[in-house]
PDB file of N, CA and C in Angstrom:
ATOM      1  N   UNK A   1       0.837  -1.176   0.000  1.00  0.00           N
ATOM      2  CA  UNK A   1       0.000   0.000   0.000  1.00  0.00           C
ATOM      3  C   UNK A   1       0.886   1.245   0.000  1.00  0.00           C
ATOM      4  N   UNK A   2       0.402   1.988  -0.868  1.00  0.00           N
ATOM      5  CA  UNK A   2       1.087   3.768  -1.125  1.00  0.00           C
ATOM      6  C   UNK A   2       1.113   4.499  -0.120  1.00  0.00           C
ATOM      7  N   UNK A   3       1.906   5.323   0.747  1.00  0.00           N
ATOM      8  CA  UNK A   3       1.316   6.177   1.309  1.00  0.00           C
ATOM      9  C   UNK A   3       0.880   7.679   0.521  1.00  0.00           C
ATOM     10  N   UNK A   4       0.038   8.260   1.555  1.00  0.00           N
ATOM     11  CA  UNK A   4      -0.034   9.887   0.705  1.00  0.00           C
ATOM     12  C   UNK A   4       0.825  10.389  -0.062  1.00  0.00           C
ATOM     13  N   UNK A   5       2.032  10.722   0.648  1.00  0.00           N
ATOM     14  CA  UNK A   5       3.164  11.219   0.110  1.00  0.00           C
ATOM     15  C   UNK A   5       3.974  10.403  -1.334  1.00  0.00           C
ATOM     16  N   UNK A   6       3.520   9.232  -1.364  1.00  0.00           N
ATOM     17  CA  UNK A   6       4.142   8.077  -2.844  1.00  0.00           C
ATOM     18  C   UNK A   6       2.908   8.564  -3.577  1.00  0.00           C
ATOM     19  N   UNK A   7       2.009   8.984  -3.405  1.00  0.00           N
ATOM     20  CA  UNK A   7       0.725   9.127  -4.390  1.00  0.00           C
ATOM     21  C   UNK A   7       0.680  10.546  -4.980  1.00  0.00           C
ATOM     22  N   UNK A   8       1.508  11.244  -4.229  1.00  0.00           N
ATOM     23  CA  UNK A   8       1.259  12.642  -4.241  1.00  0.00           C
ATOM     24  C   UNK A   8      -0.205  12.647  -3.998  1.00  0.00           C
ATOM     25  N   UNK A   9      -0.524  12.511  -3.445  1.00  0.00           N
ATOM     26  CA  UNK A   9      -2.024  13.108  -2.886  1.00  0.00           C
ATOM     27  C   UNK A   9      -1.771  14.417  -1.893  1.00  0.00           C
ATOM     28  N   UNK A  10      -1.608  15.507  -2.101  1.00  0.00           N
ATOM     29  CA  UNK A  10      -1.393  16.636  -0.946  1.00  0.00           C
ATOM     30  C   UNK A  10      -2.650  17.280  -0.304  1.00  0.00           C
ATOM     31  N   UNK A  11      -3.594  16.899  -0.724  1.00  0.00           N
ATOM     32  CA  UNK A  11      -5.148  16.877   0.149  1.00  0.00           C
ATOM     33  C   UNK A  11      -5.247  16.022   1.376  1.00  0.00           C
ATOM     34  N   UNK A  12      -4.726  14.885   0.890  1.00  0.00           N
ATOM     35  CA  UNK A  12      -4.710  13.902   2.088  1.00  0.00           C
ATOM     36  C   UNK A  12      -3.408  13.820   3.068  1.00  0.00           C
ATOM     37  N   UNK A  13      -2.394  14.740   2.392  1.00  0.00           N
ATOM     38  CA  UNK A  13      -1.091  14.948   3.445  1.00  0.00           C
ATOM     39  C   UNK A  13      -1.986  16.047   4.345  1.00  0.00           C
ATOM     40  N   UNK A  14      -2.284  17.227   3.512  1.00  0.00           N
ATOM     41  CA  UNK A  14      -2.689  18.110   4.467  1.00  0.00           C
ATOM     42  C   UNK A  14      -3.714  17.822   5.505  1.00  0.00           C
ATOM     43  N   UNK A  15      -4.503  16.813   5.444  1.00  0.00           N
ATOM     44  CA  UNK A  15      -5.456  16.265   6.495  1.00  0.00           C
ATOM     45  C   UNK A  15      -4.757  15.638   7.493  1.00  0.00           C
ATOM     46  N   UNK A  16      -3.705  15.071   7.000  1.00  0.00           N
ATOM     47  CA  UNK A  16      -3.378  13.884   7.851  1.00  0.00           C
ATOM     48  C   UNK A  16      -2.635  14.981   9.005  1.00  0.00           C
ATOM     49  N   UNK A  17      -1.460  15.773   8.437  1.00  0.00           N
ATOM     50  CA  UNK A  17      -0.693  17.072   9.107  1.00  0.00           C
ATOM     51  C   UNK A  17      -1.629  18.118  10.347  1.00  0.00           C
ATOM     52  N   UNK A  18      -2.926  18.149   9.382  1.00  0.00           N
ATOM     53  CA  UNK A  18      -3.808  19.018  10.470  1.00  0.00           C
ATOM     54  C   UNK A  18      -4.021  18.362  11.578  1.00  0.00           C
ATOM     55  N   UNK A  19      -4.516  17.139  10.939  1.00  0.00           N
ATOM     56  CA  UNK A  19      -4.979  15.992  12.515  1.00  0.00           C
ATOM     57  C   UNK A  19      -4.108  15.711  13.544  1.00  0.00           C
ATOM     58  N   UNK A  20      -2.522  15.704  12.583  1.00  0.00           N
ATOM     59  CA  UNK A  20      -1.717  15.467  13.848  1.00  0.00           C
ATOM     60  C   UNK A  20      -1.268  16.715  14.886  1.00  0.00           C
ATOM     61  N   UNK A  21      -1.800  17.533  14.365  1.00  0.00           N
ATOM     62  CA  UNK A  21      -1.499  18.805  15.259  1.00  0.00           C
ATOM     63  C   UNK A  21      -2.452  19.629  15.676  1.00  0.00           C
ATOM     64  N   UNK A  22      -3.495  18.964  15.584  1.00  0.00           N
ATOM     65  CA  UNK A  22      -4.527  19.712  16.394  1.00  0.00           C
ATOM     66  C   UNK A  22      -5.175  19.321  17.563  1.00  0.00           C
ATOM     67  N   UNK A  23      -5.637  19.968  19.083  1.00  0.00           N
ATOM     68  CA  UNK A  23      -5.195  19.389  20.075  1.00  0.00           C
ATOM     69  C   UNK A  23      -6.315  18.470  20.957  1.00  0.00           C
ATOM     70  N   UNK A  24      -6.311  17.533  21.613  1.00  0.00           N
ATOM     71  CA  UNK A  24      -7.394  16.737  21.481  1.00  0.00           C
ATOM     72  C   UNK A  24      -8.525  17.459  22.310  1.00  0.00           C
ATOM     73  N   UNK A  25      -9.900  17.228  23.050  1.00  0.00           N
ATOM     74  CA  UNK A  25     -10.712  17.801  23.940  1.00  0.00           C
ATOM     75  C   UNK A  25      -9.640  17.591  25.070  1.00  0.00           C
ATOM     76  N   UNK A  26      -9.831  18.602  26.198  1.00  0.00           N
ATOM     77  CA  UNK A  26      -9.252  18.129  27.225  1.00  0.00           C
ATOM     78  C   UNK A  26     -10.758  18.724  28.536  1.00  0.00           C
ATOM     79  N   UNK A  27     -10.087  17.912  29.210  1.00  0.00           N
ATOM     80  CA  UNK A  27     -11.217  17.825  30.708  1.00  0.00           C
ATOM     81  C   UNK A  27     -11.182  19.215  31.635  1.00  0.00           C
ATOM     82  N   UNK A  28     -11.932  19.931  31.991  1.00  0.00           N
ATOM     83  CA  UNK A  28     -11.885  20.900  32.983  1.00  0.00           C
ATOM     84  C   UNK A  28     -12.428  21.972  32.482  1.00  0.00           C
ATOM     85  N   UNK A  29     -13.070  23.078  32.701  1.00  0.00           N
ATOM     86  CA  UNK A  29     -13.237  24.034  32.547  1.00  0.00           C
ATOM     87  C   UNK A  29     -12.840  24.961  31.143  1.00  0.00           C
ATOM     88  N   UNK A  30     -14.094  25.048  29.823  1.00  0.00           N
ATOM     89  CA  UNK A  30     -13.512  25.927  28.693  1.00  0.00           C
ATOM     90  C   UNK A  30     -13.323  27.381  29.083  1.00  0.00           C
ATOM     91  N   UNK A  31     -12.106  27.676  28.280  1.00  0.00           N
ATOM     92  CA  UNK A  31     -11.588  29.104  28.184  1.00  0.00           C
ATOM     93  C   UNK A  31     -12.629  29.884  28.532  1.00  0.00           C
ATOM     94  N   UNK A  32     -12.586  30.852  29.464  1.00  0.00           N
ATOM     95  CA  UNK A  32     -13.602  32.368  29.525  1.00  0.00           C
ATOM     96  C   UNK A  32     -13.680  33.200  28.708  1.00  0.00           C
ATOM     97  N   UNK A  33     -11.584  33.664  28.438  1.00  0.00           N
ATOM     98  CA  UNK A  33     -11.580  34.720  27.276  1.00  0.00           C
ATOM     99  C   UNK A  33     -10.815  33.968  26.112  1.00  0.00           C
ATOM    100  N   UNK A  34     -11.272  34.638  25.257  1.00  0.00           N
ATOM    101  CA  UNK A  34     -10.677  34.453  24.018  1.00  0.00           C
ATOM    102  C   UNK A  34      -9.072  35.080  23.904  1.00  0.00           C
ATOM    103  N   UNK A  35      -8.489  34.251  22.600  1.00  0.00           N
ATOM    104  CA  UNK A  35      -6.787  35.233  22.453  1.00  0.00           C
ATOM    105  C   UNK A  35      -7.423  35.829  22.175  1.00  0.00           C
ATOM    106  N   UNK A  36      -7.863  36.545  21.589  1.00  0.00           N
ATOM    107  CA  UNK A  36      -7.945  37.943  21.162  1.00  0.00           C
ATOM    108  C   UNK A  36      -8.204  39.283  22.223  1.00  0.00           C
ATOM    109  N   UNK A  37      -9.651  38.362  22.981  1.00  0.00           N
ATOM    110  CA  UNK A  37      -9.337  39.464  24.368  1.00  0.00           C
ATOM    111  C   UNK A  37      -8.074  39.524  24.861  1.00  0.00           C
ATOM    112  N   UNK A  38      -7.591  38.689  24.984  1.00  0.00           N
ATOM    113  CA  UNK A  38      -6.446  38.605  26.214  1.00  0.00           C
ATOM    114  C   UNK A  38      -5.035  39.759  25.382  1.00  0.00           C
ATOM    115  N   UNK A  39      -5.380  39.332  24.137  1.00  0.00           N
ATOM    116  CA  UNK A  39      -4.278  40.025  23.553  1.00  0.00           C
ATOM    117  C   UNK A  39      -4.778  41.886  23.137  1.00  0.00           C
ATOM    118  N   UNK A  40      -5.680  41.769  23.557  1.00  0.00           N
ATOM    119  CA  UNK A  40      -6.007  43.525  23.646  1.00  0.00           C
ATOM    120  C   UNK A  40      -6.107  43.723  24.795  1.00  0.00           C
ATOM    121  N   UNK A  41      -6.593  43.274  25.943  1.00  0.00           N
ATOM    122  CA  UNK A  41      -6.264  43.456  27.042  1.00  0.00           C
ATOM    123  C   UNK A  41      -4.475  43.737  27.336  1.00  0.00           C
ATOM    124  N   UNK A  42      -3.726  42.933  27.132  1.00  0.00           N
ATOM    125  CA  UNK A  42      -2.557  42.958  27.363  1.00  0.00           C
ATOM    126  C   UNK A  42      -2.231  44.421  26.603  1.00  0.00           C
ATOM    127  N   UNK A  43      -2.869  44.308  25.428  1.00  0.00           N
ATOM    128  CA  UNK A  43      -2.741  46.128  24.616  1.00  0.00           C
ATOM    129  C   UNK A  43      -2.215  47.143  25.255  1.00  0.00           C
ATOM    130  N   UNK A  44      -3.406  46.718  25.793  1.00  0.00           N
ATOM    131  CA  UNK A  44      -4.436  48.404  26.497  1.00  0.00           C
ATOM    132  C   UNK A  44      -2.802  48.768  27.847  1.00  0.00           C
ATOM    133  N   UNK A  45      -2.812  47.766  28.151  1.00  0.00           N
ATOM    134  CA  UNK A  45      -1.435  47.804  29.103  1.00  0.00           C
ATOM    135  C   UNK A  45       0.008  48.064  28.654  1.00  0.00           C
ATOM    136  N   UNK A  46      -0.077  47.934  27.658  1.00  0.00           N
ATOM    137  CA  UNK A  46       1.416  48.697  26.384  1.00  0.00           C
ATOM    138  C   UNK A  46       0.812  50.165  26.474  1.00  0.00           C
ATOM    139  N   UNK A  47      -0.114  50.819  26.560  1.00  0.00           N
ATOM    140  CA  UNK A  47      -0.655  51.837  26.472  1.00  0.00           C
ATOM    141  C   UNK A  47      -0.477  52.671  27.444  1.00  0.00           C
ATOM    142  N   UNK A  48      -0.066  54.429  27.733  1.00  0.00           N
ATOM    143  CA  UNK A  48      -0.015  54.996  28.810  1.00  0.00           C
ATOM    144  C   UNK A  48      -1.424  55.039  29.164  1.00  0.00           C
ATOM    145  N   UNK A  49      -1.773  55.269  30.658  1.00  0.00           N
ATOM    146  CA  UNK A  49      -3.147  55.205  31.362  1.00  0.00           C
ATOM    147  C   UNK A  49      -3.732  56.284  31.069  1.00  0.00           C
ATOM    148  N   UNK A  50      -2.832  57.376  30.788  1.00  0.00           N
ATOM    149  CA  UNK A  50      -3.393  59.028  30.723  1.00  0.00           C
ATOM    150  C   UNK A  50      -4.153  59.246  29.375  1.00  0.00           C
ATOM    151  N   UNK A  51      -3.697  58.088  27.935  1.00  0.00           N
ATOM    152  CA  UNK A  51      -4.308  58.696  27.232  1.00  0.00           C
ATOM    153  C   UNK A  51      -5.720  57.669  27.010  1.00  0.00           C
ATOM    154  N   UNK A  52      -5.887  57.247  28.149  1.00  0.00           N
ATOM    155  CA  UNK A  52      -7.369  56.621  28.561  1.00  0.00           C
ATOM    156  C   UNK A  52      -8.138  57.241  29.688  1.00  0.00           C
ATOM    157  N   UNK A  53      -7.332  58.771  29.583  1.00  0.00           N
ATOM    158  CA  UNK A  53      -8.075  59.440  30.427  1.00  0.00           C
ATOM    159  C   UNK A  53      -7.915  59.044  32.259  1.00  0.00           C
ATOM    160  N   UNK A  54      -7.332  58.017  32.320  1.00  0.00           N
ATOM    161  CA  UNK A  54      -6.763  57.360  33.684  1.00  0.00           C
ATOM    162  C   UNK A  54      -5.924  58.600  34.279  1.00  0.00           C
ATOM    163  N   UNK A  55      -5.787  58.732  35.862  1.00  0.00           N
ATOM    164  CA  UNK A  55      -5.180  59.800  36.324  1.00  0.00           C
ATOM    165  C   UNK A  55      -4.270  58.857  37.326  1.00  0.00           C
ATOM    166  N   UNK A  56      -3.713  58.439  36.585  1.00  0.00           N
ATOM    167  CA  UNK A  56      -2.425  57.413  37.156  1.00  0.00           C
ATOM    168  C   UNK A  56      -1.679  57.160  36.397  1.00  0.00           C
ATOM    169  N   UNK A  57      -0.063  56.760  36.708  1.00  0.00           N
ATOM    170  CA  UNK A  57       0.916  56.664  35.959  1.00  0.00           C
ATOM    171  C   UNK A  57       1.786  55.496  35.135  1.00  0.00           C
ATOM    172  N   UNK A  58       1.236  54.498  36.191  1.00  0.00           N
ATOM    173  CA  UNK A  58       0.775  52.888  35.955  1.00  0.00           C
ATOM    174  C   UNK A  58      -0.041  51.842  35.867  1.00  0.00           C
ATOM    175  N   UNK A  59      -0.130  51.120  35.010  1.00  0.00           N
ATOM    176  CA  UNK A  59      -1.708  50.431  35.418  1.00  0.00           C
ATOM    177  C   UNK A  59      -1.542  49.520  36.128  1.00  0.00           C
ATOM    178  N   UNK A  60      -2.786  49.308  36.808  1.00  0.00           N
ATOM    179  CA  UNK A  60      -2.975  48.224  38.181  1.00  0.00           C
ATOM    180  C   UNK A  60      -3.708  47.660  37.426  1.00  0.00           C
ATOM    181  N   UNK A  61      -3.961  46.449  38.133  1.00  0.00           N
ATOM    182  CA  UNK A  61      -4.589  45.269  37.586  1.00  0.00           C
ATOM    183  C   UNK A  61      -5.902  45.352  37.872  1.00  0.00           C
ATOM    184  N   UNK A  62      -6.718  46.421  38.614  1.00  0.00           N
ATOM    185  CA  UNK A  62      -8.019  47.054  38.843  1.00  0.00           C
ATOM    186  C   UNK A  62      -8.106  47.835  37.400  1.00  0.00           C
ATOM    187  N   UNK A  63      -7.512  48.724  37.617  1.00  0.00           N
ATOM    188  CA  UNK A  63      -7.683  49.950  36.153  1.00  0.00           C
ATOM    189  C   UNK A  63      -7.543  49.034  35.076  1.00  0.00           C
ATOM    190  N   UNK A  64      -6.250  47.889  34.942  1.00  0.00           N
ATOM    191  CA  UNK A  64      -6.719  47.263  33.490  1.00  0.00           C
ATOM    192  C   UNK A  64      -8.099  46.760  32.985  1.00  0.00           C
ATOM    193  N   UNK A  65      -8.333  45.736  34.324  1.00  0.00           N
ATOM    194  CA  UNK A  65      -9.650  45.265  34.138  1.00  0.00           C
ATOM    195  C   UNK A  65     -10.530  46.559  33.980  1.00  0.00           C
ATOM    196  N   UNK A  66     -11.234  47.283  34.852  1.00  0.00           N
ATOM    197  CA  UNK A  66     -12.125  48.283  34.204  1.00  0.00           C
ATOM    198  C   UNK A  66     -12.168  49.093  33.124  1.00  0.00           C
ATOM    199  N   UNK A  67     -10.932  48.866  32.337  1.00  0.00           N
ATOM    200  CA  UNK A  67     -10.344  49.573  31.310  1.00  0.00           C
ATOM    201  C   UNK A  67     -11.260  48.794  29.969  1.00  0.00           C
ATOM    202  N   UNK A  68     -10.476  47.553  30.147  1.00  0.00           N
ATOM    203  CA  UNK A  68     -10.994  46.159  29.201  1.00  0.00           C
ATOM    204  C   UNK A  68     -12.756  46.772  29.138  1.00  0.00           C
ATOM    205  N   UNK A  69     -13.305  46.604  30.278  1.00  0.00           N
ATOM    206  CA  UNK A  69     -15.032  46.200  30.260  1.00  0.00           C
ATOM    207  C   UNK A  69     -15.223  47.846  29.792  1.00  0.00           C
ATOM    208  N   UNK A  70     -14.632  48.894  30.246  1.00  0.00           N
ATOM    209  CA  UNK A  70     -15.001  50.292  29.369  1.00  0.00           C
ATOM    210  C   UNK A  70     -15.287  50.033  28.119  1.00  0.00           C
ATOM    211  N   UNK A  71     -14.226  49.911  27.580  1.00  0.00           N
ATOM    212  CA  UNK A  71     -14.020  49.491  25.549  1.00  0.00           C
ATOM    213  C   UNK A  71     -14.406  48.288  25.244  1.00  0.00           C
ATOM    214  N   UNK A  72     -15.739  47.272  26.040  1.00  0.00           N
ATOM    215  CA  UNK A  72     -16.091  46.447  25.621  1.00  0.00           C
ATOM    216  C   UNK A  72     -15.529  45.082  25.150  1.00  0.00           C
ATOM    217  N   UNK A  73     -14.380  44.927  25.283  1.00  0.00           N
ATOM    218  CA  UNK A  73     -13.409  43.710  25.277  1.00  0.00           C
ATOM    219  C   UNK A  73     -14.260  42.561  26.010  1.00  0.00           C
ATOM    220  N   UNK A  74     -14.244  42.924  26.815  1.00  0.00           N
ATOM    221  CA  UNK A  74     -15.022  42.187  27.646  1.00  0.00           C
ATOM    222  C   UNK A  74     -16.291  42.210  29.102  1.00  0.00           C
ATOM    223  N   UNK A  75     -17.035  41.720  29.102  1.00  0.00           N
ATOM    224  CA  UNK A  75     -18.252  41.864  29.970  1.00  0.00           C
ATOM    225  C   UNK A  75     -17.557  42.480  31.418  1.00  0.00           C
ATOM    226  N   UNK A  76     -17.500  41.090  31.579  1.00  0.00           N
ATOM    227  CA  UNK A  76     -16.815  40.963  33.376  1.00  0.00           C
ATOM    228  C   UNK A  76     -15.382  40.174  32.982  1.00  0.00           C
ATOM    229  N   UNK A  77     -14.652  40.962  33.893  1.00  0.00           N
ATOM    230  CA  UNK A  77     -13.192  40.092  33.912  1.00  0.00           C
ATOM    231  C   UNK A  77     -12.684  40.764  35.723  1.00  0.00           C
ATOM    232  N   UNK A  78     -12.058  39.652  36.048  1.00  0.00           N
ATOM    233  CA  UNK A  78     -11.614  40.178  37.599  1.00  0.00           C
ATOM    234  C   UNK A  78     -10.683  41.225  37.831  1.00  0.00           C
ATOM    235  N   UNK A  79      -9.826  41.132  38.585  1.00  0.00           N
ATOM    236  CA  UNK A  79      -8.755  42.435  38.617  1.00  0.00           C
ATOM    237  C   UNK A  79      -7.288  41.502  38.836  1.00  0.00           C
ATOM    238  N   UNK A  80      -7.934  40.188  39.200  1.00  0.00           N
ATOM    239  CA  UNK A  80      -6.820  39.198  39.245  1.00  0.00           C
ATOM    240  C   UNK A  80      -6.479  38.603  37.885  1.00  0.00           C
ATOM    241  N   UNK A  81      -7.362  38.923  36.483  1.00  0.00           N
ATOM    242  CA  UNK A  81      -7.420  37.621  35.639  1.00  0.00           C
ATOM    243  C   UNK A  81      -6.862  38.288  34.938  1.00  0.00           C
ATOM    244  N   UNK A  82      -6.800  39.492  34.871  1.00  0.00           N
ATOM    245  CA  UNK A  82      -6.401  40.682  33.875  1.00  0.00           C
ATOM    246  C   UNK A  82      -5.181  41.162  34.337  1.00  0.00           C
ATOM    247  N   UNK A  83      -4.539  41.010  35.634  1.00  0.00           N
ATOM    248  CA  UNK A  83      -3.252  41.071  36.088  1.00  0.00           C
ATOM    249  C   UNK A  83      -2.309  39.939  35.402  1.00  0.00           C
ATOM    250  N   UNK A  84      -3.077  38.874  35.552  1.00  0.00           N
ATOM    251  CA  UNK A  84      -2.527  37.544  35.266  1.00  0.00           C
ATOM    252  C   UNK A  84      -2.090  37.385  33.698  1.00  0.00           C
ATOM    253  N   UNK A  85      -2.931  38.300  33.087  1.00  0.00           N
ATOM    254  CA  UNK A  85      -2.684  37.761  31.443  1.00  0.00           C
ATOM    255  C   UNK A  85      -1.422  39.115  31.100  1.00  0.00           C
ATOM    256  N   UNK A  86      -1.251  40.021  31.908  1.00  0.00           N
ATOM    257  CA  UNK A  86      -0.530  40.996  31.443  1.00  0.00           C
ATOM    258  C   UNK A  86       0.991  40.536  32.143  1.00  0.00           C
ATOM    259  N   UNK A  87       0.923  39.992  33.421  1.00  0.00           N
ATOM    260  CA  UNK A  87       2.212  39.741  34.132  1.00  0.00           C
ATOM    261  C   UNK A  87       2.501  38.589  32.915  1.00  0.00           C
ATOM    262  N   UNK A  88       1.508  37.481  32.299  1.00  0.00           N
ATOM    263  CA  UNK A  88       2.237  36.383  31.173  1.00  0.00           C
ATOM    264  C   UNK A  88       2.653  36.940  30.065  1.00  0.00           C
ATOM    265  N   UNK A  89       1.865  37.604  29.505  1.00  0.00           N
ATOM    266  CA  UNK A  89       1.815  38.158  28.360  1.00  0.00           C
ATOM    267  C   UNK A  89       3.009  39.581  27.771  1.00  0.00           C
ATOM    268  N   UNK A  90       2.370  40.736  28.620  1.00  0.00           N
ATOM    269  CA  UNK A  90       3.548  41.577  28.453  1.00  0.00           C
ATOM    270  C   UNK A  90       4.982  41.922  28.927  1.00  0.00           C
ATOM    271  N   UNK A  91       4.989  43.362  28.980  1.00  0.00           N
ATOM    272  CA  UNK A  91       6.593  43.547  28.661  1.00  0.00           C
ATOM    273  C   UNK A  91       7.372  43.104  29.915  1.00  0.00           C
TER     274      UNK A  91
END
């Protein structure tokens, strides 16, 4: 028997490639935020506070979060979860 690759079949390489790298269900609790929140959240924190109108010189992990749910990123997010993705994430 041929494999994909002796057949040139590259429809069926590319299936086979996706499957092996895509990641299985796992058990516990699905994601809250999305990358994308997390990665504008983390943004907003590359960002000085002042030109969000913030009257502080650093952001806290309170002001990020209320920052996020201002500009609609997101509903509810804690002051811990939004600390957490910026201490992983940024600079």
């Amino acid at each position: 028997m041929r494999t994909a690759e002796e057949n040139g079949d590259y429809k069926q390489m590319e299936q086979l490639i996706l499957e092996a790298l895509c990641d299985e269900k796992r058990s516990g609790r699905p994601a809250e935020f999305t990358p994308e929140q997390i990665c504008q959240i983390v943004a907003i924190g590359c960002e000085k506070p002042e030109d969000s109108d913030r009257p502080i010189s650093h952001w806290t992990a309170r002001e990020l979060a209320d920052e996020a749910i201002k500009r609609g990123i997101v509903t509810d997010i804690s002051p811990r979860s939004a600390g957490r993705f910026f201490k992983r994430c940024g600079p």
